[in-house]
N, C-alpha and C. Protein backbone atom coordinates (compact mmCIF):
# COMPACT_ATOMS: atom_id res chain seq x y z
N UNK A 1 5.72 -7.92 -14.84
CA UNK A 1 6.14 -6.52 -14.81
C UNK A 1 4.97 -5.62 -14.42
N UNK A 2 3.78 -6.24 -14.65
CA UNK A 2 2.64 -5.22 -14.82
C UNK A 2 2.52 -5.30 -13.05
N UNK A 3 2.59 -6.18 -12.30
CA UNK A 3 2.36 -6.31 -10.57
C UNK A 3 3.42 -5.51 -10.58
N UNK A 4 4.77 -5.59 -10.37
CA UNK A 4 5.88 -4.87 -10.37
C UNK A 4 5.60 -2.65 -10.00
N UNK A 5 5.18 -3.04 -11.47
CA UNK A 5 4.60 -1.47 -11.75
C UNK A 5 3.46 -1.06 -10.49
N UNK A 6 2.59 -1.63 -10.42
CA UNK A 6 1.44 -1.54 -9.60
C UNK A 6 2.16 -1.68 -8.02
N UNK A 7 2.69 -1.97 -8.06
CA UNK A 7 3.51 -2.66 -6.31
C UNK A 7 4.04 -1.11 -6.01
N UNK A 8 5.00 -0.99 -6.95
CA UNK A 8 5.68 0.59 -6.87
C UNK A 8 5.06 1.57 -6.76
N UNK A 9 3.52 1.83 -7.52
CA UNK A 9 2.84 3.32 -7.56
C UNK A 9 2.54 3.08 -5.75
N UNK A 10 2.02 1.71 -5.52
CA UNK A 10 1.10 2.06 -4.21
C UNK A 10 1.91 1.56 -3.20
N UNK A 11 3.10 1.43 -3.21
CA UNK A 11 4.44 1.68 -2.00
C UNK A 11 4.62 3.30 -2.19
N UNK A 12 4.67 4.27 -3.83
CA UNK A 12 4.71 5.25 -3.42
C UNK A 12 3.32 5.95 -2.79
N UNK A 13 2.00 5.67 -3.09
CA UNK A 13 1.03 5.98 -2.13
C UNK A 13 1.16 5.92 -0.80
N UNK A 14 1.74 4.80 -0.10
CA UNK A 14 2.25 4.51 1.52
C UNK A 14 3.14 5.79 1.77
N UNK A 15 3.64 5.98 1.06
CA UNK A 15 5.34 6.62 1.37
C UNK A 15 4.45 8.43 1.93
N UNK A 16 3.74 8.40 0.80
CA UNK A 16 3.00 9.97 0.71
C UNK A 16 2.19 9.92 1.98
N UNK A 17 1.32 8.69 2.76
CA UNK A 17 0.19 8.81 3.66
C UNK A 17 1.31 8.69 4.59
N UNK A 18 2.23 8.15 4.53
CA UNK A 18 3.31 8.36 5.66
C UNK A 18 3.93 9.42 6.16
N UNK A 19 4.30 10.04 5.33
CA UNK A 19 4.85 11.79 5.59
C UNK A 19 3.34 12.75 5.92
N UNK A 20 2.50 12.41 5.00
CA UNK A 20 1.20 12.83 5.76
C UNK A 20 0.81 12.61 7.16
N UNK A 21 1.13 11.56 7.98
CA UNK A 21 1.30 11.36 9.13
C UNK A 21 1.96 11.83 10.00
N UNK A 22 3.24 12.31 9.54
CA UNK A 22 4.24 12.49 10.01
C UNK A 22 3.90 14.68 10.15
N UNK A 23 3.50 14.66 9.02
CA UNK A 23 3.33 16.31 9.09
C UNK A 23 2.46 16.80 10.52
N UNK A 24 0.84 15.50 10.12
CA UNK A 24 0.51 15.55 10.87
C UNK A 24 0.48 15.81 12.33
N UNK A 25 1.04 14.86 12.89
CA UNK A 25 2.36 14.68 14.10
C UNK A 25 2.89 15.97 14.46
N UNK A 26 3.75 16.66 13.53
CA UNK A 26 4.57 17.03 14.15
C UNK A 26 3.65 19.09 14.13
N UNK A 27 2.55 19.11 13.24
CA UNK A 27 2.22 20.48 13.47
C UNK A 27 0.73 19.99 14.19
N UNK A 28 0.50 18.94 15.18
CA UNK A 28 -0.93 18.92 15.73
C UNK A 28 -2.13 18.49 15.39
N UNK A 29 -1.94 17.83 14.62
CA UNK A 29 -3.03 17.77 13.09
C UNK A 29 -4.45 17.15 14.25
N UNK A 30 -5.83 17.31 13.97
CA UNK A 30 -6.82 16.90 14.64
C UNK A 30 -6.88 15.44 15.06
N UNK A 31 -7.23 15.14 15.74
CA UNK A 31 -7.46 13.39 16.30
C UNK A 31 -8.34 12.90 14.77
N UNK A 32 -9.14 13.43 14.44
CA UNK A 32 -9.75 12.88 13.29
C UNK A 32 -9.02 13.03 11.78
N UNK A 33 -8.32 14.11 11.58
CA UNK A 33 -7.10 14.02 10.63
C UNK A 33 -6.50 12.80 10.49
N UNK A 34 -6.02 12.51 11.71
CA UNK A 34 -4.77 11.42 11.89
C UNK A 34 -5.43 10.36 12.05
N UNK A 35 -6.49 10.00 12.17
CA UNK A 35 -7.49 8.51 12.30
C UNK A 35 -7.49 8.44 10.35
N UNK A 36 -7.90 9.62 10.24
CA UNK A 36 -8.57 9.37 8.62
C UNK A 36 -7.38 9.22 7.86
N UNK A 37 -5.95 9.68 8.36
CA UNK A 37 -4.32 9.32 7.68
C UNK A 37 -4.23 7.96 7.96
N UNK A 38 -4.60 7.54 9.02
CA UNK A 38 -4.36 6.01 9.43
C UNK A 38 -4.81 4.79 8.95
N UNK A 39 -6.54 5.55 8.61
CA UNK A 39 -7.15 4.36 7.89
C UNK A 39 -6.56 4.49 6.54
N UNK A 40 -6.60 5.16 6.03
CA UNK A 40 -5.92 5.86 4.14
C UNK A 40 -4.62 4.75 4.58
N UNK A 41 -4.15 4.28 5.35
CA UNK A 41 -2.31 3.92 5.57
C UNK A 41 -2.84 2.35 5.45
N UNK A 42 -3.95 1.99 6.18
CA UNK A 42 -3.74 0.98 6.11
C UNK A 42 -4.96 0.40 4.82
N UNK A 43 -5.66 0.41 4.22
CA UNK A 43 -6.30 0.38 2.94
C UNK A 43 -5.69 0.53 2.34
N UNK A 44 -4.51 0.87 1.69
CA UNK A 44 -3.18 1.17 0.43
C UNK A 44 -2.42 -0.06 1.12
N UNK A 45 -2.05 -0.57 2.60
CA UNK A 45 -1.52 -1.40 2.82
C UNK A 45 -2.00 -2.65 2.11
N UNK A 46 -3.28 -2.99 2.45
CA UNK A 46 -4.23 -4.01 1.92
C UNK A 46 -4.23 -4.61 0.40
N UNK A 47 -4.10 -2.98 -0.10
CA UNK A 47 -4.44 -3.24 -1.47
C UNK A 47 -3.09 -3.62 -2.17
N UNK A 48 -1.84 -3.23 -1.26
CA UNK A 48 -0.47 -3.85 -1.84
C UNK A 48 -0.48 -5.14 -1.45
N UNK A 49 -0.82 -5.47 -0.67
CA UNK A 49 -0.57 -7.29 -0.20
C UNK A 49 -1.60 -7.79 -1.06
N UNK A 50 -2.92 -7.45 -1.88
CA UNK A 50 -3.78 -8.31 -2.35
C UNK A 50 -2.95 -8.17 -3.92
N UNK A 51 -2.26 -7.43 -4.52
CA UNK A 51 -1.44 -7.13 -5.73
C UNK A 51 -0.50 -8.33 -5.55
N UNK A 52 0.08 -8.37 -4.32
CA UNK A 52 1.17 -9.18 -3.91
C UNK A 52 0.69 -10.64 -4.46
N UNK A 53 -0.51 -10.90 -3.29
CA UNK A 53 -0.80 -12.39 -3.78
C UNK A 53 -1.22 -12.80 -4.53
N UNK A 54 -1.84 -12.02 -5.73
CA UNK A 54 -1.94 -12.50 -7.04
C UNK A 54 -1.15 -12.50 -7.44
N UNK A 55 -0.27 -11.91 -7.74
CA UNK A 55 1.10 -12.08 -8.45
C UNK A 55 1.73 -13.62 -8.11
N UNK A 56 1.92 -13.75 -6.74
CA UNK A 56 2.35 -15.17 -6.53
C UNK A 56 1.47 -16.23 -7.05
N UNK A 57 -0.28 -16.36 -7.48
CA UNK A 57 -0.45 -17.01 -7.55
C UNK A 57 -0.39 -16.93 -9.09
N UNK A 58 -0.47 -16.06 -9.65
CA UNK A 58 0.02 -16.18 -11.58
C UNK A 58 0.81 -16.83 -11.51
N UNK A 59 2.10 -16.55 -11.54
CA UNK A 59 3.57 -17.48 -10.94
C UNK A 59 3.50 -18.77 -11.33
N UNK A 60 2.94 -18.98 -9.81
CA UNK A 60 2.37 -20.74 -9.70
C UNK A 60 1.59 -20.82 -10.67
N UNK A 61 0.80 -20.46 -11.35
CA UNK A 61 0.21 -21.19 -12.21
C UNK A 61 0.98 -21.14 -13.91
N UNK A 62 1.75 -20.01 -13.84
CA UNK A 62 3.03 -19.99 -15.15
C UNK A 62 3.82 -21.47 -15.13
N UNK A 63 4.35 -21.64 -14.00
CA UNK A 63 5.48 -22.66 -14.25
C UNK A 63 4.83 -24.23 -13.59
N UNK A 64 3.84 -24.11 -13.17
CA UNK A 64 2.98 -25.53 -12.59
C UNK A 64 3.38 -26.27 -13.88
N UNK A 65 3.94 -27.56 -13.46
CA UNK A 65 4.07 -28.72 -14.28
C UNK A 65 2.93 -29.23 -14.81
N UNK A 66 2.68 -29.60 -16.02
CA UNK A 66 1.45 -30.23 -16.54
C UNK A 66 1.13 -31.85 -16.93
C-alpha cells in the first residue's frame, strides 16, 4: 500500500508538470521554461518507475518459495 500511495502522489506530480507544459505551450512560455518543464517531466518520470521496481521486487521476495 505504502508504493501504491507513493505511485499516486508522483503520477499526481506528472499530471501538474504536464498542464505546466501545456500552459506553457499555449501562452509562449520561454525555450528555457519549457526545457526546465521537460526535464522536471522526466525526473518525476524516473522516480515513478524506480518506486515501480521496487515494489515488484518486494513482491518477489514476499511470496519466493523457501
Amino acid at each position: 500500500m505504502r508504493y501504491k500511495n507513493n505511485v499516486l502522489d508522483k503520477l499526481g506530480q506528472i499530471d501538474a508538470i504536464a498542464n505546466r507544459l501545456h500552459v506553457q505551450a499555449n501562452r509562449g512560455g520561454t525555450q528555457d521554461q519549457v526545457l526546465e518543464s521537460i526535464e522536471m517531466l522526466k525526473e518525476a518520470i524516473e522516480s515513478t518507475r524506480e518506486i515501480v521496481s521496487v515494489e515488484a521486487d518486494d513482491f518477489d521476495q514476499q511470496f519466493r518459495p523457501q
